[in-house]
PDB file of N, CA and C in Angstrom:
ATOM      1  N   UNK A   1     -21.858  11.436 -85.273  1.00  0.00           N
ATOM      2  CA  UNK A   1     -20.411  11.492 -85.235  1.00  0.00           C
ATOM      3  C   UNK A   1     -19.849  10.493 -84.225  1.00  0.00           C
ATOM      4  N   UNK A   2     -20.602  10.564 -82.909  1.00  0.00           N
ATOM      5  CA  UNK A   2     -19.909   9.616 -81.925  1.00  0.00           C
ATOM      6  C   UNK A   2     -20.283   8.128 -82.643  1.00  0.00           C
ATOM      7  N   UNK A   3     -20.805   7.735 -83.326  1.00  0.00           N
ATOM      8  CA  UNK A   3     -21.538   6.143 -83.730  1.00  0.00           C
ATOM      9  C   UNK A   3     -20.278   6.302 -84.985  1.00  0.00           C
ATOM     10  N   UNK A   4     -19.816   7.184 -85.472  1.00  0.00           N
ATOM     11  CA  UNK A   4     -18.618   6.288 -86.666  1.00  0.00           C
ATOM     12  C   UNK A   4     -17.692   6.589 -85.568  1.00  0.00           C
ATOM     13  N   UNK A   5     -17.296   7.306 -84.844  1.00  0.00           N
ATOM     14  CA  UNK A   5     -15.894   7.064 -84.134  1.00  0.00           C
ATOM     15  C   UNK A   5     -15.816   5.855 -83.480  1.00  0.00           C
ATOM     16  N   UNK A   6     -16.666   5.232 -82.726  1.00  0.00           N
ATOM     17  CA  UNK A   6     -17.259   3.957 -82.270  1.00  0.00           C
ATOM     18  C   UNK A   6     -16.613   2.926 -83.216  1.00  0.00           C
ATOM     19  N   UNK A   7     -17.574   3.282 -84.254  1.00  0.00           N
ATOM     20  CA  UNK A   7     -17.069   1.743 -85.475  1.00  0.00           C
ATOM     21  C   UNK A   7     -15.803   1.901 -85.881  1.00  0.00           C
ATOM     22  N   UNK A   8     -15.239   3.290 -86.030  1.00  0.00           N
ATOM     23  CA  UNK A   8     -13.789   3.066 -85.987  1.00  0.00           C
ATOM     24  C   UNK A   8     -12.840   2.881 -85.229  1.00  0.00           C
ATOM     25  N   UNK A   9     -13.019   2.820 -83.698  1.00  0.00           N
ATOM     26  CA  UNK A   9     -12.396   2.504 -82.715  1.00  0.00           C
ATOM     27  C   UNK A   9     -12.866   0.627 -83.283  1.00  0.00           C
ATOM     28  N   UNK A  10     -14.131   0.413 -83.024  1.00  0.00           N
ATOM     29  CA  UNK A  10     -14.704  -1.196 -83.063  1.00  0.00           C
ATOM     30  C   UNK A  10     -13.619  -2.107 -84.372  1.00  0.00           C
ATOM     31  N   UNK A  11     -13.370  -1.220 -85.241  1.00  0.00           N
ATOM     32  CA  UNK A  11     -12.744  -1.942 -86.560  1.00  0.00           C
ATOM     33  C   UNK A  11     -11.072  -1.551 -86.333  1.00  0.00           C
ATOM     34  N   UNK A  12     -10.721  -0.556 -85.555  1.00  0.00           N
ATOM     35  CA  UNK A  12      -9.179  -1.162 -85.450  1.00  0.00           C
ATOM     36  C   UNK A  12      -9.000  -1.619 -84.361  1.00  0.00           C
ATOM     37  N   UNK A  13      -9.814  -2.035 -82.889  1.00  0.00           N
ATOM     38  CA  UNK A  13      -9.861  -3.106 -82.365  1.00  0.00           C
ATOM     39  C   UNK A  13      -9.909  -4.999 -82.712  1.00  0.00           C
ATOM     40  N   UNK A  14     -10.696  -4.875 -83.936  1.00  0.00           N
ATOM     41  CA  UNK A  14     -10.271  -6.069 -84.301  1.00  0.00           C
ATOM     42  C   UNK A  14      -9.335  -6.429 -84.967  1.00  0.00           C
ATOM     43  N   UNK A  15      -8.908  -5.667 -85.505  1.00  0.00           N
ATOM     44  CA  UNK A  15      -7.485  -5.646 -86.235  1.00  0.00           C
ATOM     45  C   UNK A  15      -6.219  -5.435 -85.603  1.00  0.00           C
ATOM     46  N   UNK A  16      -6.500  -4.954 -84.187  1.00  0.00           N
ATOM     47  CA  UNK A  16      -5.179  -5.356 -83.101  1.00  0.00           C
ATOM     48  C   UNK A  16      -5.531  -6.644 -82.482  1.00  0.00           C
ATOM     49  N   UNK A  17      -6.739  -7.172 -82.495  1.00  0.00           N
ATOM     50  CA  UNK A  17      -6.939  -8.720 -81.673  1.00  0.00           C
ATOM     51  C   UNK A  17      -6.546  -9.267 -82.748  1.00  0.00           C
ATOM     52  N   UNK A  18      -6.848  -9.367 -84.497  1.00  0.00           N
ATOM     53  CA  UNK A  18      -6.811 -10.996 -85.252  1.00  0.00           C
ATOM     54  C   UNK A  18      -4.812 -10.422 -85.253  1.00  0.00           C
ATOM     55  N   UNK A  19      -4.454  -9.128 -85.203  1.00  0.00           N
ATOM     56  CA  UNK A  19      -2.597  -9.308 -85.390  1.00  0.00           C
ATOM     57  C   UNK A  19      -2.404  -9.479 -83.568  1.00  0.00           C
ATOM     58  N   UNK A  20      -2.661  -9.950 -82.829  1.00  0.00           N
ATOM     59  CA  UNK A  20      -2.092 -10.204 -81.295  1.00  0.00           C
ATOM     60  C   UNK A  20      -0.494 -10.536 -81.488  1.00  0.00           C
ATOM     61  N   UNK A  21      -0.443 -11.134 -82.502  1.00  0.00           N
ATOM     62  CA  UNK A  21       1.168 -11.748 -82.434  1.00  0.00           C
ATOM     63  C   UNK A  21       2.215 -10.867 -82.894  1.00  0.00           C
ATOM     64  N   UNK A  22       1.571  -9.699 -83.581  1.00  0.00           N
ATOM     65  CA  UNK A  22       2.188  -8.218 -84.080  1.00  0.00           C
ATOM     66  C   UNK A  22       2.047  -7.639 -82.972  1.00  0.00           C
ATOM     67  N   UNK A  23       2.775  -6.092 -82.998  1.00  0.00           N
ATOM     68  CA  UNK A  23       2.826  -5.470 -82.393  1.00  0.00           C
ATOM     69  C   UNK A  23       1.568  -5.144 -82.467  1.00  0.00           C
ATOM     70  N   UNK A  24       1.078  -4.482 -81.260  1.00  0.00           N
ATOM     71  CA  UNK A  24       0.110  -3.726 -81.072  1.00  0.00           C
ATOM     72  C   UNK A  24       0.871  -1.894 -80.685  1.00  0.00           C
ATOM     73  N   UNK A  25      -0.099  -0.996 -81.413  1.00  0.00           N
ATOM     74  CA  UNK A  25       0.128   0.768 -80.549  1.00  0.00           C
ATOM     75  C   UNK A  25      -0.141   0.923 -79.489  1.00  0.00           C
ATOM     76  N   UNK A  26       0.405   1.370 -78.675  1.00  0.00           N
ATOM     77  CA  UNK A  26       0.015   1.728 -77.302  1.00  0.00           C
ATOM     78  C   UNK A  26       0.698   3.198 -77.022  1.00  0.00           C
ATOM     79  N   UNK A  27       0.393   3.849 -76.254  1.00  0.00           N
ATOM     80  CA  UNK A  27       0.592   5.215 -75.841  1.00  0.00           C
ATOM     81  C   UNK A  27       0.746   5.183 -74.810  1.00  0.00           C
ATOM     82  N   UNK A  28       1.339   6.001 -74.343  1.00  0.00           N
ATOM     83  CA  UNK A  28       1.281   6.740 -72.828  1.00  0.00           C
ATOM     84  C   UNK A  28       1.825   5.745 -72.108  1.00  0.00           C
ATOM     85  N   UNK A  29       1.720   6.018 -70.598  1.00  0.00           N
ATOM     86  CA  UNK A  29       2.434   5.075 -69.984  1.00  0.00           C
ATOM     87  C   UNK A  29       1.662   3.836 -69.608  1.00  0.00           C
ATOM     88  N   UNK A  30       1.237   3.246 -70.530  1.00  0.00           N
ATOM     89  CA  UNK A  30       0.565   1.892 -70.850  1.00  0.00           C
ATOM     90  C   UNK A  30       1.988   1.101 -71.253  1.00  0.00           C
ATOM     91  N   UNK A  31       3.084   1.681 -71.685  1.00  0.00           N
ATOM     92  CA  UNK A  31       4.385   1.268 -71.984  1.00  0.00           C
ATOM     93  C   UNK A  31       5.141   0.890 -70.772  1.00  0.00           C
ATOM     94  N   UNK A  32       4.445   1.629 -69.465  1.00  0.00           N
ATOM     95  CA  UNK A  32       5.814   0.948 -68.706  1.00  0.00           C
ATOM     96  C   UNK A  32       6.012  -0.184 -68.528  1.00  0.00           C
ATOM     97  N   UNK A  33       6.806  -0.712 -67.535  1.00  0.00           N
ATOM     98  CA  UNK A  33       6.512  -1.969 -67.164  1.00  0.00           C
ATOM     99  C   UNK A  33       5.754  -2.010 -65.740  1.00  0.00           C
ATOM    100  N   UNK A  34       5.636  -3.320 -65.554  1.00  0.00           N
ATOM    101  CA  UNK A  34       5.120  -3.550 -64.175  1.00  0.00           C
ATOM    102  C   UNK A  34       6.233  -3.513 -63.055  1.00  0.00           C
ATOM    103  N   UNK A  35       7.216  -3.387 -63.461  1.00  0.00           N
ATOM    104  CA  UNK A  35       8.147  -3.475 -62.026  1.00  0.00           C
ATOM    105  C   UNK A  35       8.101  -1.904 -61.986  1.00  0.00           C
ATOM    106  N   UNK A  36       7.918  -1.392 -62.988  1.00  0.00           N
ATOM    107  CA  UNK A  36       7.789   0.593 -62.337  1.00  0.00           C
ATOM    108  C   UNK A  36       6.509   0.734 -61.828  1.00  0.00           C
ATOM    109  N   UNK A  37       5.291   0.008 -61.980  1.00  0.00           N
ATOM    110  CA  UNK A  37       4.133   0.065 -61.283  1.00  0.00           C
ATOM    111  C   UNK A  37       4.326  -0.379 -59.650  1.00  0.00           C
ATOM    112  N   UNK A  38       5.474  -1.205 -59.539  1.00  0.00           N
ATOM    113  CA  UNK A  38       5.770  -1.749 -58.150  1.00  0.00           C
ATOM    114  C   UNK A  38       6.229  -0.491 -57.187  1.00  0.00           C
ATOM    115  N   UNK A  39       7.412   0.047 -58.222  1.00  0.00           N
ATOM    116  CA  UNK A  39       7.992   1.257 -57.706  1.00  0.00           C
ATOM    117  C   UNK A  39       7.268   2.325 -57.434  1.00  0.00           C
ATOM    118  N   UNK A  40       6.732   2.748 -58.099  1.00  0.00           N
ATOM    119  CA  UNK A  40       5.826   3.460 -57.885  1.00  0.00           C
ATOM    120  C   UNK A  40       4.664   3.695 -56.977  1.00  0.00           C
ATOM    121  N   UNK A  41       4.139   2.297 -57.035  1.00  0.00           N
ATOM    122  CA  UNK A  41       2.981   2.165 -55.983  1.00  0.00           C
ATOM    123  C   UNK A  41       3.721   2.271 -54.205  1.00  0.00           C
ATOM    124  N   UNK A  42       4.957   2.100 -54.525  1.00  0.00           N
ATOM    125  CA  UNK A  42       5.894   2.076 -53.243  1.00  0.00           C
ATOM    126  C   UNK A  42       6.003   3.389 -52.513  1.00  0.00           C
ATOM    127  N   UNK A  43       6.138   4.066 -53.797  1.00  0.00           N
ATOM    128  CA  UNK A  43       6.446   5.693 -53.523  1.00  0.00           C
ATOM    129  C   UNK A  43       5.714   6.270 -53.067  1.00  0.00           C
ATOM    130  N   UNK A  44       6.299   7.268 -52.070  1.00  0.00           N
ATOM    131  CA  UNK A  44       5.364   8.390 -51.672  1.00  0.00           C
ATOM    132  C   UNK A  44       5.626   9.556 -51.847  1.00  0.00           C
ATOM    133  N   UNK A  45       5.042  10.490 -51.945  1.00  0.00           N
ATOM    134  CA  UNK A  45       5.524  11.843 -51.721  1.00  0.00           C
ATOM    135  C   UNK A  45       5.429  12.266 -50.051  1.00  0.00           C
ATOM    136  N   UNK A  46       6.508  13.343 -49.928  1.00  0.00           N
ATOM    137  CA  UNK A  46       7.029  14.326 -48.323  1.00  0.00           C
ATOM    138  C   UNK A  46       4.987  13.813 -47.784  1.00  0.00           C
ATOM    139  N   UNK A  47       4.375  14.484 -48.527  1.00  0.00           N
ATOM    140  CA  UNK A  47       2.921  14.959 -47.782  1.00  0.00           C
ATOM    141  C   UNK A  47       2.070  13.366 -47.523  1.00  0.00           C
ATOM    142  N   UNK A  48       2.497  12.197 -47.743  1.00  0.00           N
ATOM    143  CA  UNK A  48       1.953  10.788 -47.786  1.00  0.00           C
ATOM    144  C   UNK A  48       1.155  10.360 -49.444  1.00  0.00           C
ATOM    145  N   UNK A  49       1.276  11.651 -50.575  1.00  0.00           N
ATOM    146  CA  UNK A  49       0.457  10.994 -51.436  1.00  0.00           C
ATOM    147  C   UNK A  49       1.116  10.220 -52.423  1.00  0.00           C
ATOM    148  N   UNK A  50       0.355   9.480 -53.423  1.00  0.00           N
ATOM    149  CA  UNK A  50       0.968   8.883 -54.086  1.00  0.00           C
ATOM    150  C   UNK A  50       1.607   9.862 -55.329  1.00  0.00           C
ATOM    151  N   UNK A  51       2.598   9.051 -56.045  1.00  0.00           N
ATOM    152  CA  UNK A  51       3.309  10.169 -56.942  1.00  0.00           C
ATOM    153  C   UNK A  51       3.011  10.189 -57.924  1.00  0.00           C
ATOM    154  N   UNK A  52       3.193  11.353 -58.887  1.00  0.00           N
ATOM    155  CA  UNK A  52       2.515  11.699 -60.013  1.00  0.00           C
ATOM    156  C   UNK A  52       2.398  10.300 -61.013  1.00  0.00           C
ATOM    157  N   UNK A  53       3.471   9.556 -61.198  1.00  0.00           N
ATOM    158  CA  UNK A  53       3.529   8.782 -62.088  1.00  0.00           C
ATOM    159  C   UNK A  53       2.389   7.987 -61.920  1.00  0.00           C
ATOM    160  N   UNK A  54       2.789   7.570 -60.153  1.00  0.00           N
ATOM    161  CA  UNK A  54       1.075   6.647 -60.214  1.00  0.00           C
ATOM    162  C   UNK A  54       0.381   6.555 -60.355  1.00  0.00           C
ATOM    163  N   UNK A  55      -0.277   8.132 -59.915  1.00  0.00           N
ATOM    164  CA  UNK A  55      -1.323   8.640 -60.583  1.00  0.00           C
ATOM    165  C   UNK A  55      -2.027   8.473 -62.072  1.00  0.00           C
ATOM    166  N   UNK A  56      -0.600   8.397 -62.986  1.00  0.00           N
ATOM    167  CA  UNK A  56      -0.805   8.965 -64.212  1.00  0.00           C
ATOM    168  C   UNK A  56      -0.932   7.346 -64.678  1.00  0.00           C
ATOM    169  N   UNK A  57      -0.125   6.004 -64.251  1.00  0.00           N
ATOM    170  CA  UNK A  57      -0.626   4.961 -64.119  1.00  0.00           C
ATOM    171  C   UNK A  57      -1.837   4.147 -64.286  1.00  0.00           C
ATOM    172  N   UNK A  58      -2.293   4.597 -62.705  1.00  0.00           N
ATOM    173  CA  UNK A  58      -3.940   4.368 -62.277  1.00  0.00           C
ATOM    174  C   UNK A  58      -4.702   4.894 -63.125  1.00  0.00           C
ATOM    175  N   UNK A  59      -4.512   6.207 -63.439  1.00  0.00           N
ATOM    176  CA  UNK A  59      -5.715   6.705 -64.972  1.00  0.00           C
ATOM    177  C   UNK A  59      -5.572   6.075 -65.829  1.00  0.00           C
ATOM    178  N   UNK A  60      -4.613   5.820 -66.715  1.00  0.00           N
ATOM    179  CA  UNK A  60      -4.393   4.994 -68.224  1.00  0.00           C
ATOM    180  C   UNK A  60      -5.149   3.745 -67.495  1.00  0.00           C
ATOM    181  N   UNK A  61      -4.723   2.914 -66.471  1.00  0.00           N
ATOM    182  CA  UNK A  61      -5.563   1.857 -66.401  1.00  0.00           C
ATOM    183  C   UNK A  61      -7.055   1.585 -66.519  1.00  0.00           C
ATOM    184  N   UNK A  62      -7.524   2.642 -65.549  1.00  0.00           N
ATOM    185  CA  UNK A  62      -8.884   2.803 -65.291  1.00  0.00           C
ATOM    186  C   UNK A  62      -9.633   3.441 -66.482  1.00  0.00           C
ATOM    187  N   UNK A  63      -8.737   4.125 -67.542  1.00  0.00           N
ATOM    188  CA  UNK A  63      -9.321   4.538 -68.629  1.00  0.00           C
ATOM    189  C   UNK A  63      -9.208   3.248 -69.731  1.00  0.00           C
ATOM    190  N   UNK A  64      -8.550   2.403 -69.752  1.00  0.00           N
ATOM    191  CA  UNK A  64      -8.345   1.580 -70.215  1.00  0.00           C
ATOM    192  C   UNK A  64      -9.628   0.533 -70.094  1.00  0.00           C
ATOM    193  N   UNK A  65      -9.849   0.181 -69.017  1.00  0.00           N
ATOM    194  CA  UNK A  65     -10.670  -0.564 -68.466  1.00  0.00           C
ATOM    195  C   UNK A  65     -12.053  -0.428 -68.975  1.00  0.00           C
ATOM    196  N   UNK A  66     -12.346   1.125 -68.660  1.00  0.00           N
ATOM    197  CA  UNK A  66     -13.563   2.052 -69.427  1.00  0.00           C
ATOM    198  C   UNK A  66     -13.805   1.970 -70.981  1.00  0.00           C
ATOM    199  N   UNK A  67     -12.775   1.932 -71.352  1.00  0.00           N
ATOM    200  CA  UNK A  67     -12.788   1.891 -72.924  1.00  0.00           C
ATOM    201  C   UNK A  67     -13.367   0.678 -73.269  1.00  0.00           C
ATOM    202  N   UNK A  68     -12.801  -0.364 -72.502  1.00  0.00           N
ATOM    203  CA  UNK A  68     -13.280  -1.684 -72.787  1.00  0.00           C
ATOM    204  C   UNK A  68     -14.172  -1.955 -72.946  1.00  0.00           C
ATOM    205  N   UNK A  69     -15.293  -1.357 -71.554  1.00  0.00           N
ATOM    206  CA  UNK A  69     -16.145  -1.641 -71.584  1.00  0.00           C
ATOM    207  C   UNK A  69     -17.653  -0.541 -72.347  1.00  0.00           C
ATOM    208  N   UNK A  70     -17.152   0.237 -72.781  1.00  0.00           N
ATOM    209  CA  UNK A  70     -17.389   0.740 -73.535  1.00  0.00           C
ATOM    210  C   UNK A  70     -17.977   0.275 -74.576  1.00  0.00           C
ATOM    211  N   UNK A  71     -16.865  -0.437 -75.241  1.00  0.00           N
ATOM    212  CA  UNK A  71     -17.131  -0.936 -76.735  1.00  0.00           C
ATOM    213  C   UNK A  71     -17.379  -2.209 -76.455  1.00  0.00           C
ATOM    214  N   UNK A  72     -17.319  -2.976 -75.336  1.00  0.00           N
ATOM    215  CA  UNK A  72     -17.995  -4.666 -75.883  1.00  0.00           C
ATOM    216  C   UNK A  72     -19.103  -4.288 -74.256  1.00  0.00           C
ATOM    217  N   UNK A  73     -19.513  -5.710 -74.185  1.00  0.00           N
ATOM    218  CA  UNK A  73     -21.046  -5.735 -73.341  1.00  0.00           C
ATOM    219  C   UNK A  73     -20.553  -5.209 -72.151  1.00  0.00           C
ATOM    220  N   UNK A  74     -20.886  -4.299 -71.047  1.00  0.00           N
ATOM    221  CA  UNK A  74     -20.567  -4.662 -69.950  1.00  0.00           C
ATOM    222  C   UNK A  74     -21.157  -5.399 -69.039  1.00  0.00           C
ATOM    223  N   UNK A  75     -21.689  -6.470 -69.339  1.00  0.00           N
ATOM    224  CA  UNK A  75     -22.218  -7.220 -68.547  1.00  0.00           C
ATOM    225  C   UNK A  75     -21.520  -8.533 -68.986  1.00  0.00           C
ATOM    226  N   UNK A  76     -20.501  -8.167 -69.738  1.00  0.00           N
ATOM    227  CA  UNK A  76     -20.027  -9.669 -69.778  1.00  0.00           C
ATOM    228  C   UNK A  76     -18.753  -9.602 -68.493  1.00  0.00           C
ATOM    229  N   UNK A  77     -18.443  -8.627 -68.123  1.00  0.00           N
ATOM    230  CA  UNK A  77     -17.521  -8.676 -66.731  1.00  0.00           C
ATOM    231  C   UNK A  77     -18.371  -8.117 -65.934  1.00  0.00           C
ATOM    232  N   UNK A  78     -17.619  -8.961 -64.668  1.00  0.00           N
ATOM    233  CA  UNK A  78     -17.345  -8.688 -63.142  1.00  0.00           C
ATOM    234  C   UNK A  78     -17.190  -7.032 -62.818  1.00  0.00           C
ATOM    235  N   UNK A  79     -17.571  -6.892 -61.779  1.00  0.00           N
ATOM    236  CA  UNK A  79     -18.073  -5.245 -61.779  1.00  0.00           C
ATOM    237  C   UNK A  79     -16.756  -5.406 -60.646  1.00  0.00           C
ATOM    238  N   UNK A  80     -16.089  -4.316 -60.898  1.00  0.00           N
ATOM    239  CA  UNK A  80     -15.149  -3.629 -59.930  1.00  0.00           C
ATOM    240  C   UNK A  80     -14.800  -2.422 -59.921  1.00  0.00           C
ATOM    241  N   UNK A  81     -14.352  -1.931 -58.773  1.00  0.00           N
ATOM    242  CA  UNK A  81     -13.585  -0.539 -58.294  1.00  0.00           C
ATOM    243  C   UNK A  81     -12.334  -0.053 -58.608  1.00  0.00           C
ATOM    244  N   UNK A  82     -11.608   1.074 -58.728  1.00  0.00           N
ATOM    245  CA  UNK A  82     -10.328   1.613 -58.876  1.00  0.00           C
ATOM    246  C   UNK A  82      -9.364   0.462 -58.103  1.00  0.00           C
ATOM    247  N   UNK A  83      -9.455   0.731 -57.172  1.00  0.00           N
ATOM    248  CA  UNK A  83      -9.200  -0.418 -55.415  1.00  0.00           C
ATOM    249  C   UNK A  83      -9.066  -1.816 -56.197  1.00  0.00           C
ATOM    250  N   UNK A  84      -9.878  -2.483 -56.023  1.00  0.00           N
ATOM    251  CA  UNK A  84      -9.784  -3.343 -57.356  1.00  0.00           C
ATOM    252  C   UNK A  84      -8.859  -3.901 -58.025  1.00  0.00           C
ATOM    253  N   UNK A  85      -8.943  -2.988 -58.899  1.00  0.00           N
ATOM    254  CA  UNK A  85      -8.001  -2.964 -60.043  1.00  0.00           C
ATOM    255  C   UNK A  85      -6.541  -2.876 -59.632  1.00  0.00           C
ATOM    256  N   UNK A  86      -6.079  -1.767 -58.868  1.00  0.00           N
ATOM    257  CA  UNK A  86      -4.957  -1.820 -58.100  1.00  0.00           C
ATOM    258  C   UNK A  86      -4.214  -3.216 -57.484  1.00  0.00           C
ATOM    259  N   UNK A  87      -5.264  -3.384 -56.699  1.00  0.00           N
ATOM    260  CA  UNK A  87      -4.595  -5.120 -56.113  1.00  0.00           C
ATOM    261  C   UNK A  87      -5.098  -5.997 -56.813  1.00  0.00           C
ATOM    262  N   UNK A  88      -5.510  -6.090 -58.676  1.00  0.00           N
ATOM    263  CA  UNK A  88      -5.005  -6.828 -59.067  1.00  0.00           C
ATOM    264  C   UNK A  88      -3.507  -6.438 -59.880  1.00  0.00           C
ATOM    265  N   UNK A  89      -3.327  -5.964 -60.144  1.00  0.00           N
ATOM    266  CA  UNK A  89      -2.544  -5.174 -60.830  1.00  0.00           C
ATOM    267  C   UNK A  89      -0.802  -5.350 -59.964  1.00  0.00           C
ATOM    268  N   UNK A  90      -0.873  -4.811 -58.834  1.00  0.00           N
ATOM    269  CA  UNK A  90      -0.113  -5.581 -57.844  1.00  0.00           C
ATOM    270  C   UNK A  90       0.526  -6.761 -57.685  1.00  0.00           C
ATOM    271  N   UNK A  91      -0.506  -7.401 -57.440  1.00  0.00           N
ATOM    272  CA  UNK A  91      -0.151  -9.309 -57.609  1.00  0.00           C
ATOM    273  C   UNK A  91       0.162  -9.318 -59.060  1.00  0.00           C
ATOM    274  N   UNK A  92      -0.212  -8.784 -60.286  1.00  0.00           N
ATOM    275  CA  UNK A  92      -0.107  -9.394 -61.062  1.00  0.00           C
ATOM    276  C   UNK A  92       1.404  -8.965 -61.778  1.00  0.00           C
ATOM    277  N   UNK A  93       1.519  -7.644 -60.870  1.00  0.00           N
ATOM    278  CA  UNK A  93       3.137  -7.176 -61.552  1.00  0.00           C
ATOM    279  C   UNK A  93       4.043  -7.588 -60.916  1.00  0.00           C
ATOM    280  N   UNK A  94       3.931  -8.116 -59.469  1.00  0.00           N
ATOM    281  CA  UNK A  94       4.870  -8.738 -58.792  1.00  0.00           C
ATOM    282  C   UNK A  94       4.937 -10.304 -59.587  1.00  0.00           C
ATOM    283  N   UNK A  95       4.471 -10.559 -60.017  1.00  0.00           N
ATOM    284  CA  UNK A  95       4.730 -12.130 -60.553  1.00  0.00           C
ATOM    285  C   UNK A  95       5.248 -11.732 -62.185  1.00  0.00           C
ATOM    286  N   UNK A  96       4.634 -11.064 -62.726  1.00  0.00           N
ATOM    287  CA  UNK A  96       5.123 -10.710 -64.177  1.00  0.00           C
ATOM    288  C   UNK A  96       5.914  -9.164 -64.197  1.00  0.00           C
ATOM    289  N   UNK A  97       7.291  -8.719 -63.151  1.00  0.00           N
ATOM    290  CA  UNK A  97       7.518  -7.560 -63.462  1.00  0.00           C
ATOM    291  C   UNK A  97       8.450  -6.749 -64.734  1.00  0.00           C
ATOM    292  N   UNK A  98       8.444  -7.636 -65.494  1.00  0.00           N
ATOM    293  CA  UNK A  98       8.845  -6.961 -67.212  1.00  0.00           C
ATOM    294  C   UNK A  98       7.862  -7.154 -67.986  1.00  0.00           C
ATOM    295  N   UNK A  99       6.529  -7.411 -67.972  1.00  0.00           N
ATOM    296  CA  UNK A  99       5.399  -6.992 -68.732  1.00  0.00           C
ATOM    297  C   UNK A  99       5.054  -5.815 -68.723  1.00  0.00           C
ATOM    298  N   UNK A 100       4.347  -5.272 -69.816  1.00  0.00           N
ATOM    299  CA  UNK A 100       4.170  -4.000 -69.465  1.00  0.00           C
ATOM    300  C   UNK A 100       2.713  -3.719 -69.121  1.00  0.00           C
ATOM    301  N   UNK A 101       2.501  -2.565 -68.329  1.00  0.00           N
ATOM    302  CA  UNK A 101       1.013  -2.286 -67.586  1.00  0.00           C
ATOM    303  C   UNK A 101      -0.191  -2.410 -68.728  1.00  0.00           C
ATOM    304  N   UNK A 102       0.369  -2.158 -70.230  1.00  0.00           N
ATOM    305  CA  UNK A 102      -0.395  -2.174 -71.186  1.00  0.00           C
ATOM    306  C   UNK A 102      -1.363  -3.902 -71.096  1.00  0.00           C
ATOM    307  N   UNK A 103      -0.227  -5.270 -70.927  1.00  0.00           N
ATOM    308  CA  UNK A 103      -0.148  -6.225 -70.694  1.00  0.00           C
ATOM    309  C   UNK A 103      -1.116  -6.531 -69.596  1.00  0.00           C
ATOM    310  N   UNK A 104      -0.609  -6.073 -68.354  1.00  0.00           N
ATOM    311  CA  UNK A 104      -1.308  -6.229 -66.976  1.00  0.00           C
ATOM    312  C   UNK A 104      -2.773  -5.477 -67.088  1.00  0.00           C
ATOM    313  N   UNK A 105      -3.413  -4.906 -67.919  1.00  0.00           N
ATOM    314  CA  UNK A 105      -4.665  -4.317 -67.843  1.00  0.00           C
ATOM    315  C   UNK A 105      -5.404  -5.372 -68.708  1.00  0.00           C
ATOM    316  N   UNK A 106      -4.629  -5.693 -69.972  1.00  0.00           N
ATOM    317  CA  UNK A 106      -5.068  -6.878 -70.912  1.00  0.00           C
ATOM    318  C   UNK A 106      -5.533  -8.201 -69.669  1.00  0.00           C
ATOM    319  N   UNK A 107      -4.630  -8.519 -68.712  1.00  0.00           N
ATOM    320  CA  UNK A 107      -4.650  -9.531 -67.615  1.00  0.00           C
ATOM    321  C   UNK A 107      -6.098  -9.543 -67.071  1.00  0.00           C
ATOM    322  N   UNK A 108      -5.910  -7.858 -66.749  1.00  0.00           N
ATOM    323  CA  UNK A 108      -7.371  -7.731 -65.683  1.00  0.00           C
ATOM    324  C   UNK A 108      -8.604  -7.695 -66.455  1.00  0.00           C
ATOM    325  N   UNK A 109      -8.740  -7.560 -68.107  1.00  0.00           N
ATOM    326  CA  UNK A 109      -9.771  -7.492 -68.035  1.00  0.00           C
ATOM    327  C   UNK A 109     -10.265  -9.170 -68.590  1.00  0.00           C
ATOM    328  N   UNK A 110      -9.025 -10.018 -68.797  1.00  0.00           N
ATOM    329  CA  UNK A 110      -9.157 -11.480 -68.753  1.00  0.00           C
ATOM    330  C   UNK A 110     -10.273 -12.195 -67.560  1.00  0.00           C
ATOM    331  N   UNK A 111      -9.297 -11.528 -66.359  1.00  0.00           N
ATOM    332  CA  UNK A 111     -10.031 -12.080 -65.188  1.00  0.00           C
ATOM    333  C   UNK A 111     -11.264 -11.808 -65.148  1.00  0.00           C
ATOM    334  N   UNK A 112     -11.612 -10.258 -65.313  1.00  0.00           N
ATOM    335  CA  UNK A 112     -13.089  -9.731 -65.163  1.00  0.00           C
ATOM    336  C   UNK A 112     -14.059 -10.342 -66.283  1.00  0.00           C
ATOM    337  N   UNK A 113     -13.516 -10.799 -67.287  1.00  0.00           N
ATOM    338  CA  UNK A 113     -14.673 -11.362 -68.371  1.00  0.00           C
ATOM    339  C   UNK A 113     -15.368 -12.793 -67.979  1.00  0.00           C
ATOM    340  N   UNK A 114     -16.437 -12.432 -67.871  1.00  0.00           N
ATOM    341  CA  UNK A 114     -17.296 -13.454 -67.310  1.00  0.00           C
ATOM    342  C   UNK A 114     -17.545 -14.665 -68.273  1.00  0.00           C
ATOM    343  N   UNK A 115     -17.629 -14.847 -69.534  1.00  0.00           N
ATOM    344  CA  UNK A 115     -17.717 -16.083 -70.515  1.00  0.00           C
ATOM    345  C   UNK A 115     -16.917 -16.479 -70.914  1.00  0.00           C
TER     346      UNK A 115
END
């Protein structure tokens, strides 16, 4: 069961890369933008933690990331941390802040691909 969910994740992955110039689906808050990732990462809560949204942020990313590597080699990227990912994510929303985080994870895993 997990080996056809695989090929069916694998086969409408390529069919969101050959339409790139179409819309792609995205869910969750993979929609925001990066200037609410700014805001956010700004925010604190009364007790010093970060706020739910960010939270909920940082997971879609890091699950994002996982997925990736999941389904293609992971040895074709650069090995990194949550931490990481964050300060790229950072720099990369302060320079692009109306992209959306969906966008900025697409970014990071540009950078991390090693070929």
């Amino acid at each position: 069961m997990k080996a056809i969910m695989a090929a069916l994740v694998v086969a409408g992955l390529g069919v969101t890369q050959v339409a790139h110039a179409r819309q792609q689906v995205v869910y969750g808050v993979g929609l925001s933008s990066c200037g609410q990732w700014r805001t956010e990462r700004q925010a604190v809560t009364p007790d010093g933690a970060s706020s739910e949204l960010q939270m909920m942020m940082s997971s879609w990313v890091t699950g994002f990331v996982s997925a990736v590597l999941d389904l293609d080699d992971v040895h074709r990227y650069k090995p990194t941390d949550a931490h990481g990912m964050q300060v790229f994510l950072d720099q990369y929303c302060q320079k692009n802040p109306n992209e959306s985080l969906h966008h900025a994870a697409e970014a990071l895993m540009g950078m991390l691909r090693q070929d």
